[in-house]
C-alpha atoms as a PDB file:
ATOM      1  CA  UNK A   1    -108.019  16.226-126.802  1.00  0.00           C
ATOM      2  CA  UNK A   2    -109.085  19.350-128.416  1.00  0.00           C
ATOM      3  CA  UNK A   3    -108.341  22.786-126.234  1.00  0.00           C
ATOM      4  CA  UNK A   4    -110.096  25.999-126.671  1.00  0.00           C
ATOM      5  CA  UNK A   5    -109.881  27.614-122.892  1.00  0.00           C
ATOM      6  CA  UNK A   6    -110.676  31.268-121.905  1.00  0.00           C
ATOM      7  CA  UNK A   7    -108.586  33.197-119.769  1.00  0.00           C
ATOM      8  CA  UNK A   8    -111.243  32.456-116.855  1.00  0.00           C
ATOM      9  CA  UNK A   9    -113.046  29.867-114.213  1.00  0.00           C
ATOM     10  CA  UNK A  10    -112.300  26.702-113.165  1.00  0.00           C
ATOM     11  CA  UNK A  11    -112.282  24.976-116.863  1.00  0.00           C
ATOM     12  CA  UNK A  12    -110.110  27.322-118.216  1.00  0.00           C
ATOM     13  CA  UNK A  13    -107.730  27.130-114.983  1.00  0.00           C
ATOM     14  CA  UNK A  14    -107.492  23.513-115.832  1.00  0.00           C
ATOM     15  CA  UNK A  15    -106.966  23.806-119.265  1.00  0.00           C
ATOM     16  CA  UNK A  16    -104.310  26.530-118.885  1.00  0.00           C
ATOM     17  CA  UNK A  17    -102.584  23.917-116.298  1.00  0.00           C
ATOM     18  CA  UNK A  18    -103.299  21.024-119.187  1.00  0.00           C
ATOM     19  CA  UNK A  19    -100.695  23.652-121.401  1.00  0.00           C
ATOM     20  CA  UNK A  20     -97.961  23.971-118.978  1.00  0.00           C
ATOM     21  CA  UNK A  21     -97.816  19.667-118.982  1.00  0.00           C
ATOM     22  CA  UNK A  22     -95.091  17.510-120.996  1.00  0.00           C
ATOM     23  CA  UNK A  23     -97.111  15.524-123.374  1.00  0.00           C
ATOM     24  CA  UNK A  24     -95.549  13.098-126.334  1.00  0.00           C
ATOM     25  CA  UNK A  25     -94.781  14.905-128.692  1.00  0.00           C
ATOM     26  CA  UNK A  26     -94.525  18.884-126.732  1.00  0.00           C
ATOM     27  CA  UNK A  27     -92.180  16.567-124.868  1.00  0.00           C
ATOM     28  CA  UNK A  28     -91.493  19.822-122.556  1.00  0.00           C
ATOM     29  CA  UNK A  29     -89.632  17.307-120.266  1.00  0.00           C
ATOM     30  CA  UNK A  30     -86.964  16.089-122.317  1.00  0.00           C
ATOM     31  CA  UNK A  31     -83.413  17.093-120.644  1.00  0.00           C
ATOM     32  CA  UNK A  32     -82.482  18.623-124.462  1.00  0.00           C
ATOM     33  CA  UNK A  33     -85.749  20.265-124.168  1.00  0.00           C
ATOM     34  CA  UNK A  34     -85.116  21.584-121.300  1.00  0.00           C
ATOM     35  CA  UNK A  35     -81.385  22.534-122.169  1.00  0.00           C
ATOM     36  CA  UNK A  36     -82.658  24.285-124.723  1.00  0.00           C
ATOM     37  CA  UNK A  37     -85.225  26.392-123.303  1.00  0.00           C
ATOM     38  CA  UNK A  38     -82.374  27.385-120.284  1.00  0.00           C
ATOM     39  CA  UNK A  39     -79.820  28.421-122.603  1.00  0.00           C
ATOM     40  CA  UNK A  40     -82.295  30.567-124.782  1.00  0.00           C
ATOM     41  CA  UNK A  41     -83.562  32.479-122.297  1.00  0.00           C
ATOM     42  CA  UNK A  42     -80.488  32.988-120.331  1.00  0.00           C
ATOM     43  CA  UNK A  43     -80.715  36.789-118.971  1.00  0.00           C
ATOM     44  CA  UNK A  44     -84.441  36.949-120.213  1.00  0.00           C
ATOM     45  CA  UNK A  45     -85.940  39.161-117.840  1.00  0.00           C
ATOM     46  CA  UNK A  46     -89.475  39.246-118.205  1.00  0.00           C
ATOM     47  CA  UNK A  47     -92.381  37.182-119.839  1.00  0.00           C
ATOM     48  CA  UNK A  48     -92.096  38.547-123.163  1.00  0.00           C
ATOM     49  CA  UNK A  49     -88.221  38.824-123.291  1.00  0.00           C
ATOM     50  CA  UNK A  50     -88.220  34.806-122.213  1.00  0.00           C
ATOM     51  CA  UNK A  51     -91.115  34.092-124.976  1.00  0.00           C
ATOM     52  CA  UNK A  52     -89.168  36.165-127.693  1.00  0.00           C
ATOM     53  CA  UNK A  53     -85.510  34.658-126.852  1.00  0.00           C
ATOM     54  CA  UNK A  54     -87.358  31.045-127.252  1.00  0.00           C
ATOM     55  CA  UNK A  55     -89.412  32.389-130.349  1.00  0.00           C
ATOM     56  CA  UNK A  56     -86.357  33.205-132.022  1.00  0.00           C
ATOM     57  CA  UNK A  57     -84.791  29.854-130.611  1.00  0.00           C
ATOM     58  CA  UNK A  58     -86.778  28.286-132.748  1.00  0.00           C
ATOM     59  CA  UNK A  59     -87.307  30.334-136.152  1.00  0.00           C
ATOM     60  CA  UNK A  60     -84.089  30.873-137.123  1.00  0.00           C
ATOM     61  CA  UNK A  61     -82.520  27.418-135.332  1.00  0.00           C
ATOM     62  CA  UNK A  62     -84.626  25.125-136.778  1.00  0.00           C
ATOM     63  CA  UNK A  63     -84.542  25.364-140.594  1.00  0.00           C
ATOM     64  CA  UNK A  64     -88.059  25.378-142.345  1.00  0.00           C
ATOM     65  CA  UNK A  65     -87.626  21.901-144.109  1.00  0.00           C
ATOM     66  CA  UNK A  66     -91.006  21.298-145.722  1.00  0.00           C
ATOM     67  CA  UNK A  67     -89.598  17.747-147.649  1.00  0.00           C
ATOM     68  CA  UNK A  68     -89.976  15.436-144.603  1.00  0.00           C
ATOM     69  CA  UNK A  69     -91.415  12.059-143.999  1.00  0.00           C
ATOM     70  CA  UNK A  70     -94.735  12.588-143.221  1.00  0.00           C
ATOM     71  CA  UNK A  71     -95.144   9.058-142.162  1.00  0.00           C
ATOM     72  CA  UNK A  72     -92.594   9.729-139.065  1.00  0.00           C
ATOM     73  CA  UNK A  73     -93.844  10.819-135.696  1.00  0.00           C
ATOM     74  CA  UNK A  74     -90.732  12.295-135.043  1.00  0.00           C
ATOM     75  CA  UNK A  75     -91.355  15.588-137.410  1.00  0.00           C
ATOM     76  CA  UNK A  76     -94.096  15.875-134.515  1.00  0.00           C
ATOM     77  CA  UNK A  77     -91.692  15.928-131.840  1.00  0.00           C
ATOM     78  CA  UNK A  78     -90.436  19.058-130.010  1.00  0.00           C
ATOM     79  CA  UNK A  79     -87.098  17.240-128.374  1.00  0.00           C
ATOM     80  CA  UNK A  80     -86.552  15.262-132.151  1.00  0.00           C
ATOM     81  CA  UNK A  81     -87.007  18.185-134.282  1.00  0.00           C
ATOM     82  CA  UNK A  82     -84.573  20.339-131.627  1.00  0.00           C
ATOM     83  CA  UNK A  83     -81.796  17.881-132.099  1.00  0.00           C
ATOM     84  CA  UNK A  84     -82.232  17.716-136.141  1.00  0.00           C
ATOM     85  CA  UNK A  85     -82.633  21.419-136.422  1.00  0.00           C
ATOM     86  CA  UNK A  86     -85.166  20.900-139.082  1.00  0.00           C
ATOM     87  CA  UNK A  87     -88.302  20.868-139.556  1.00  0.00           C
ATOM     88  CA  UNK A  88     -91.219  22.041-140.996  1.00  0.00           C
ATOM     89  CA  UNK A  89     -94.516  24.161-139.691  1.00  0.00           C
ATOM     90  CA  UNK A  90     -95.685  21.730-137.132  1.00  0.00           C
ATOM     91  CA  UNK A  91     -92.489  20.450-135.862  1.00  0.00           C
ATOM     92  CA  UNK A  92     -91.264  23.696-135.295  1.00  0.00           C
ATOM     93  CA  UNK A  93     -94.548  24.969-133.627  1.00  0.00           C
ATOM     94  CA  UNK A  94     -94.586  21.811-131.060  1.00  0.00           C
ATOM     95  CA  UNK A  95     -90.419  22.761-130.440  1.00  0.00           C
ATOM     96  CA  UNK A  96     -91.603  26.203-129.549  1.00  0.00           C
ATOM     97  CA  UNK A  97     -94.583  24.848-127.441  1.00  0.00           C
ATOM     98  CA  UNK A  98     -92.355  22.897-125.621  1.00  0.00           C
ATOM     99  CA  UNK A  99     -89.816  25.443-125.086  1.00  0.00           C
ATOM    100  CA  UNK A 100     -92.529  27.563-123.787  1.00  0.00           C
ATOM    101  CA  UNK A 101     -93.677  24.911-120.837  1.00  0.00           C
ATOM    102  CA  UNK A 102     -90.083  24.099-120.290  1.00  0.00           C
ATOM    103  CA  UNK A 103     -89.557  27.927-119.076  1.00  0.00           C
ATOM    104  CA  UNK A 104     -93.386  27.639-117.436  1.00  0.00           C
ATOM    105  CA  UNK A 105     -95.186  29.645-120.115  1.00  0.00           C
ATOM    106  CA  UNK A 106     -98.574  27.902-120.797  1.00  0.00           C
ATOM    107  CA  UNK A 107     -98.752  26.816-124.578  1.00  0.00           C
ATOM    108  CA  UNK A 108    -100.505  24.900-127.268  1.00  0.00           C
ATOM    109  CA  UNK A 109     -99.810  24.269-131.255  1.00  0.00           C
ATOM    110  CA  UNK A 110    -102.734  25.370-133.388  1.00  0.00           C
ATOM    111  CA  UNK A 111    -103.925  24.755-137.006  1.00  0.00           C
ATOM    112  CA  UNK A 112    -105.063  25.764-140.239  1.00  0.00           C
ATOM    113  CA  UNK A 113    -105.152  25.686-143.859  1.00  0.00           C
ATOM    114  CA  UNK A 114    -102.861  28.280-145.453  1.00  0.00           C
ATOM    115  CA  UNK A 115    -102.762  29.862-149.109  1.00  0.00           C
ATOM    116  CA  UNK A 116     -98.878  30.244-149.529  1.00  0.00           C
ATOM    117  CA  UNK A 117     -98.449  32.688-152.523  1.00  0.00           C
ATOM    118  CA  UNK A 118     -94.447  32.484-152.368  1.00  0.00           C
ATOM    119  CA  UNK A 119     -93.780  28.581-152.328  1.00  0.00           C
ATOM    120  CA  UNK A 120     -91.238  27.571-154.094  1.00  0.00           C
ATOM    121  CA  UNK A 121     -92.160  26.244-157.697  1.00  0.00           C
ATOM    122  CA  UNK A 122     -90.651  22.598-157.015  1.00  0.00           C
ATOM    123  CA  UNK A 123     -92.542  22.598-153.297  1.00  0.00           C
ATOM    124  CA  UNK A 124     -95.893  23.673-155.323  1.00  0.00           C
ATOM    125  CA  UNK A 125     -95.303  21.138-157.646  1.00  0.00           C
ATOM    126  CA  UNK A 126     -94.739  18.517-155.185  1.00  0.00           C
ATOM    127  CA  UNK A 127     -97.656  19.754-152.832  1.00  0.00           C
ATOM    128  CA  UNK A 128     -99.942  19.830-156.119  1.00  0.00           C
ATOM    129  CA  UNK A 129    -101.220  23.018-154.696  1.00  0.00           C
ATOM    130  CA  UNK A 130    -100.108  26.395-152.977  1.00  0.00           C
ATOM    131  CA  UNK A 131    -103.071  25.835-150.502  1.00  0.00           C
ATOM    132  CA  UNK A 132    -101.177  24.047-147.581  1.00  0.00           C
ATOM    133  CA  UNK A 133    -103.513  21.858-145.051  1.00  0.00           C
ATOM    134  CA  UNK A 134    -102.942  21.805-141.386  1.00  0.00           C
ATOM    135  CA  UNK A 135    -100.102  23.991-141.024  1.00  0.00           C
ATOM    136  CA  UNK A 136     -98.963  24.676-137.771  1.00  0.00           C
ATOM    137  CA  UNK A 137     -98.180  27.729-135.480  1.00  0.00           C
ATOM    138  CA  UNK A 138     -98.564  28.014-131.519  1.00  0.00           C
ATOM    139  CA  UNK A 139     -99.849  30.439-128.838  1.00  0.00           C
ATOM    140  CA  UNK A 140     -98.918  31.031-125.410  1.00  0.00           C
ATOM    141  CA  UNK A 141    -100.739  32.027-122.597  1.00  0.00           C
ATOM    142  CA  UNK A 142     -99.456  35.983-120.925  1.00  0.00           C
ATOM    143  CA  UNK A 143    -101.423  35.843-117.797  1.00  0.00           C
ATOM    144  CA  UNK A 144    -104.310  37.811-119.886  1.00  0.00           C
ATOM    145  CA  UNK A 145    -104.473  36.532-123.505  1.00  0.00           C
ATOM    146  CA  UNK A 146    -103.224  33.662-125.407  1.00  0.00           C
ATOM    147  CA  UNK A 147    -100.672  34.817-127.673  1.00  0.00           C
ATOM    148  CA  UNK A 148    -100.473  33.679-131.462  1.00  0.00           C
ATOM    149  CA  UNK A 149     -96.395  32.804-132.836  1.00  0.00           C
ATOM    150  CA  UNK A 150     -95.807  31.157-136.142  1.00  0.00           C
ATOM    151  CA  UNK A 151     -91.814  30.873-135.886  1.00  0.00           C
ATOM    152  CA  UNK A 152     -92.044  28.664-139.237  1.00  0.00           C
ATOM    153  CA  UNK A 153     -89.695  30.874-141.630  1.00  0.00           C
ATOM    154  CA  UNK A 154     -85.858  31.399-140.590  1.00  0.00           C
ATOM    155  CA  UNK A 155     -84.219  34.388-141.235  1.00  0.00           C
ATOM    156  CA  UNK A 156     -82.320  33.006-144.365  1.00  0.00           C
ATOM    157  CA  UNK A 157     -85.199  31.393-145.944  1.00  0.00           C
ATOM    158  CA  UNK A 158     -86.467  34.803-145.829  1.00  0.00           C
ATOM    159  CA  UNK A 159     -84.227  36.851-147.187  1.00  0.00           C
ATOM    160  CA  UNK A 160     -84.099  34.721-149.877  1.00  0.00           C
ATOM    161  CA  UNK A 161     -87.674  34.537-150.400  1.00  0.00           C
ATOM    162  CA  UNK A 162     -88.071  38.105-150.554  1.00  0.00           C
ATOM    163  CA  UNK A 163     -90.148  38.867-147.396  1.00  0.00           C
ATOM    164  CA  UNK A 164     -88.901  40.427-143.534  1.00  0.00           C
ATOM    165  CA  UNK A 165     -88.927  37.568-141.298  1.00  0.00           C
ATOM    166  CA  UNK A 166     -91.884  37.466-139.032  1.00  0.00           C
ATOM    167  CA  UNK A 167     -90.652  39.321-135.595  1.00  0.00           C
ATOM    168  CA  UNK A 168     -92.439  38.487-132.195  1.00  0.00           C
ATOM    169  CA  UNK A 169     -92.252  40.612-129.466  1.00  0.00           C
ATOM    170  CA  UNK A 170     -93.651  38.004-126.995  1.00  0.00           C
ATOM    171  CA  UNK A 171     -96.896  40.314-126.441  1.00  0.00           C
ATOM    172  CA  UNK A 172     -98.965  40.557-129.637  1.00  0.00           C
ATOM    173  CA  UNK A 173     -99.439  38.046-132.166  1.00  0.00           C
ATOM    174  CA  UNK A 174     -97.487  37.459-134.832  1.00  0.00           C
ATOM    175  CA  UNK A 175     -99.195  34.147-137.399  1.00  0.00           C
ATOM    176  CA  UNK A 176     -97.567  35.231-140.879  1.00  0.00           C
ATOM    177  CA  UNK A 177     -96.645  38.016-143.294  1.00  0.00           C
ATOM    178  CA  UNK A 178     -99.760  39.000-145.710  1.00  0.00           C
ATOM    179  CA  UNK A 179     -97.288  40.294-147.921  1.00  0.00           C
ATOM    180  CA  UNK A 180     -93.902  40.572-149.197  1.00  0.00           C
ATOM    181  CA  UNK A 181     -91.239  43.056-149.443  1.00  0.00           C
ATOM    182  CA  UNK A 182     -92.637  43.712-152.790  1.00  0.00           C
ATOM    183  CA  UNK A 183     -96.340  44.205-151.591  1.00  0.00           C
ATOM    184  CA  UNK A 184     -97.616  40.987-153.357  1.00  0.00           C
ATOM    185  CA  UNK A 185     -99.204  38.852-151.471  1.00  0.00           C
ATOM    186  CA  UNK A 186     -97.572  35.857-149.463  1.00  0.00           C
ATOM    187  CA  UNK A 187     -99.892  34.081-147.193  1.00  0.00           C
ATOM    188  CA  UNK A 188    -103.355  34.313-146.110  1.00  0.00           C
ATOM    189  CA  UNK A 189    -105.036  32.389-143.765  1.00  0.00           C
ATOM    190  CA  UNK A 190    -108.189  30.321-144.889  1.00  0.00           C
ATOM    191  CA  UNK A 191    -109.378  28.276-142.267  1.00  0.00           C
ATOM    192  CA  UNK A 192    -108.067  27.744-138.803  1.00  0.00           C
ATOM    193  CA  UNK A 193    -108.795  24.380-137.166  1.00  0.00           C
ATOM    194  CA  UNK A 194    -108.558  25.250-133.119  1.00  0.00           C
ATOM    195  CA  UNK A 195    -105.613  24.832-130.544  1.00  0.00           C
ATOM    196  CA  UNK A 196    -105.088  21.573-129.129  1.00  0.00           C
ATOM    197  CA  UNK A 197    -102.755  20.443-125.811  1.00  0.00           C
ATOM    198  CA  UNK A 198    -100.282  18.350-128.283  1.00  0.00           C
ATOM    199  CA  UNK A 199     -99.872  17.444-131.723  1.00  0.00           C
ATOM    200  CA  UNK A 200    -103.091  15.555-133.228  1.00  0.00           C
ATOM    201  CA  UNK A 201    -100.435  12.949-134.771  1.00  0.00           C
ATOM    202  CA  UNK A 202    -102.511  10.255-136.223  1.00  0.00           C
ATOM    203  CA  UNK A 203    -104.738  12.907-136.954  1.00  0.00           C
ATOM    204  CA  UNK A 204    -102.818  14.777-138.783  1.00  0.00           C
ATOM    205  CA  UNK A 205    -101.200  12.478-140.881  1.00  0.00           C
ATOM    206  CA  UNK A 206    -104.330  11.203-141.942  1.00  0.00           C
ATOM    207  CA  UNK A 207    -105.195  14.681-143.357  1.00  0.00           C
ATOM    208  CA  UNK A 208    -102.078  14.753-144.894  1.00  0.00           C
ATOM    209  CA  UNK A 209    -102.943  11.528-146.933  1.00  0.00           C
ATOM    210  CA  UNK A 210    -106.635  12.388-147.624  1.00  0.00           C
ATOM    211  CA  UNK A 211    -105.450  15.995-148.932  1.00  0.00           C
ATOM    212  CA  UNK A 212    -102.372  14.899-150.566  1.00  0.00           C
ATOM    213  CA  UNK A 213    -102.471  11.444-151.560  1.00  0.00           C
ATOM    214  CA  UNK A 214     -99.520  11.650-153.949  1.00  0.00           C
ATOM    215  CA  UNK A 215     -97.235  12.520-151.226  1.00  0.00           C
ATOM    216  CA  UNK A 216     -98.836   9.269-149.154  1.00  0.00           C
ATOM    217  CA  UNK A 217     -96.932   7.185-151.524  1.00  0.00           C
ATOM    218  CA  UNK A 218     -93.391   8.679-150.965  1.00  0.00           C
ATOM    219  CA  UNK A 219     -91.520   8.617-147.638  1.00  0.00           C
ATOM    220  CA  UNK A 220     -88.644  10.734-149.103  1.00  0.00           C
ATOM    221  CA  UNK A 221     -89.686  13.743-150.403  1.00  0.00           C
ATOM    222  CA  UNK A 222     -86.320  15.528-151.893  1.00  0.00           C
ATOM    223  CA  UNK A 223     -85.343  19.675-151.884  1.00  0.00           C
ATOM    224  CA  UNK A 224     -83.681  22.563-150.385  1.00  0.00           C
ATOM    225  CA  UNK A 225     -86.544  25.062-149.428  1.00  0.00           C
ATOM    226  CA  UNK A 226     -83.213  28.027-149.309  1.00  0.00           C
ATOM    227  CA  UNK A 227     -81.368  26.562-152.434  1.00  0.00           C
ATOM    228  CA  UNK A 228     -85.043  26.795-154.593  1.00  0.00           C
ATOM    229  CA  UNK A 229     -86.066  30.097-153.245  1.00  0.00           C
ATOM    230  CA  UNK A 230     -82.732  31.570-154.837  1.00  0.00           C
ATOM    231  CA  UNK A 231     -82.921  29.525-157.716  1.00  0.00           C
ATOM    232  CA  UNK A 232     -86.143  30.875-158.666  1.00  0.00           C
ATOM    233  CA  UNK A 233     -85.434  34.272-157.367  1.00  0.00           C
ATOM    234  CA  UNK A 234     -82.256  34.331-159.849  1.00  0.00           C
ATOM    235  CA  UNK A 235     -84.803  32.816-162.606  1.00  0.00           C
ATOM    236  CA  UNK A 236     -87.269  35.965-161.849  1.00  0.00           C
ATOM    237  CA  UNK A 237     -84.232  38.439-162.088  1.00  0.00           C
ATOM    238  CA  UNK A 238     -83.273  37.454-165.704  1.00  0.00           C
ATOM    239  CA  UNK A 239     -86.584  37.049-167.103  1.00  0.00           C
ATOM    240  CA  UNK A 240     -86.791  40.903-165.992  1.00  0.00           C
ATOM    241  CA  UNK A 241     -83.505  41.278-167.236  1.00  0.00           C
ATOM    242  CA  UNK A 242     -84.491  40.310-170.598  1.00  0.00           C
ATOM    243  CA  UNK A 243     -88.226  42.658-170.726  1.00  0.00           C
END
């Protein structure tokens, strides 16, 4: 089920409801879920405290981990990814969704296809392309607006990747950093795909193969998103060196 609602009538009422549900994989009832989503936003005091608190939950305590199994559901799911503390774009968006219902914030993941300027140059090898399909990022309804959060990057991965970490202040959107610390570009958005209620699974992984068929053919996909980012930044620092 695809989900576009407004912020008014009786379809978007029910929609917005539809957001605040456990489904299977923005498993929003899972007791670690749950567990999760108290301890974060212990002493949150309003909407946008509670959303940043779970925002950052998520970023920086889930580690982006792009070399997963593709063929797994269980990148998909919010409690699963939670308890690895891994994942990549769209395991960490559904963990946030979830979060998000758990502490009765309406939300939904949403997709798109992403030009990532800074990947790594073993990920763009792998990927076969710096133009990444169907990543993932999620928005939460305020009471007015749904909000867009993209909590994909921890803090570490940043830092050594040469760009701020994406803040969210749990009232405006936040989707991605345009540019580095550096000005040079880092990622621009090329064509969103819509919101939807829970992860498209099947869906998804079917786009996956179609786009990357290479990757189709190997359930173990090896690499340390942190350990090549300051591999290559090192690399970039002595080729200056030597200019």
């Amino acid at each position: 089920m695809r989900s576009e609602p407004g912020v008014g009538g009786p379809r978007a009422a029910s929609e917005i409801a539809v957001c605040l549900a456990p489904a299977e994989f923005i498993d929003s009832d899972h007791p670690e879920v749950i567990a999760r989503a108290t301890q974060a936003t212990r002493g949150a005091e309003t909407l946008a405290d509670k959303l940043r608190a779970l925002y950052l939950a998520v970023r920086d305590g889930v580690r982006y981990d792009p070399y997963v199994d593709f063929s797994s559901p269980e990148i998909f799911r919010a409690s699963s990814v939670l308890r690895a503390e891994r994942g990549y774009c769209v395991g960490k968006a559904s963990a946030f969704a979830a979060l998000a219902r758990a502490s009765g914030i309406p939300a939904r993941v949403c997709f798109a296809d992403v030009r990532n300027h800074l990947a790594t140059e073993n990920l763009t090898r792998t990927m076969g392309t710096d133009l990444f399909a169907w990543h993932g990022y999620a928005e939460c309804f305020t009471g007015t607006r749904w909000v867009k959060a993209s909590p994909t990057f921890n803090r570490t991965l940043c830092d050594k990747l040469g760009v701020a970490p994406l803040d969210f202040d749990g009232s405006s959107d936040a989707v991605m950093q345009a540019f580095d610390n550096n000005d040079a570009r880092f990622m621009e958005y090329v064509r969103e795909h819509g919101a939807y209620f829970d992860v498209p699974v099947k869906f998804v992984q079917a786009e996956m193969k179609r786009q990357y068929p290479h990757l189709a053919q190997q359930t173990s996909l090896r690499g340390s998103m942190e350990d090549e980012a300051a591999q290559d930044a090192a690399a970039r620092a002595a080729r200056s060196a030597q200019r």
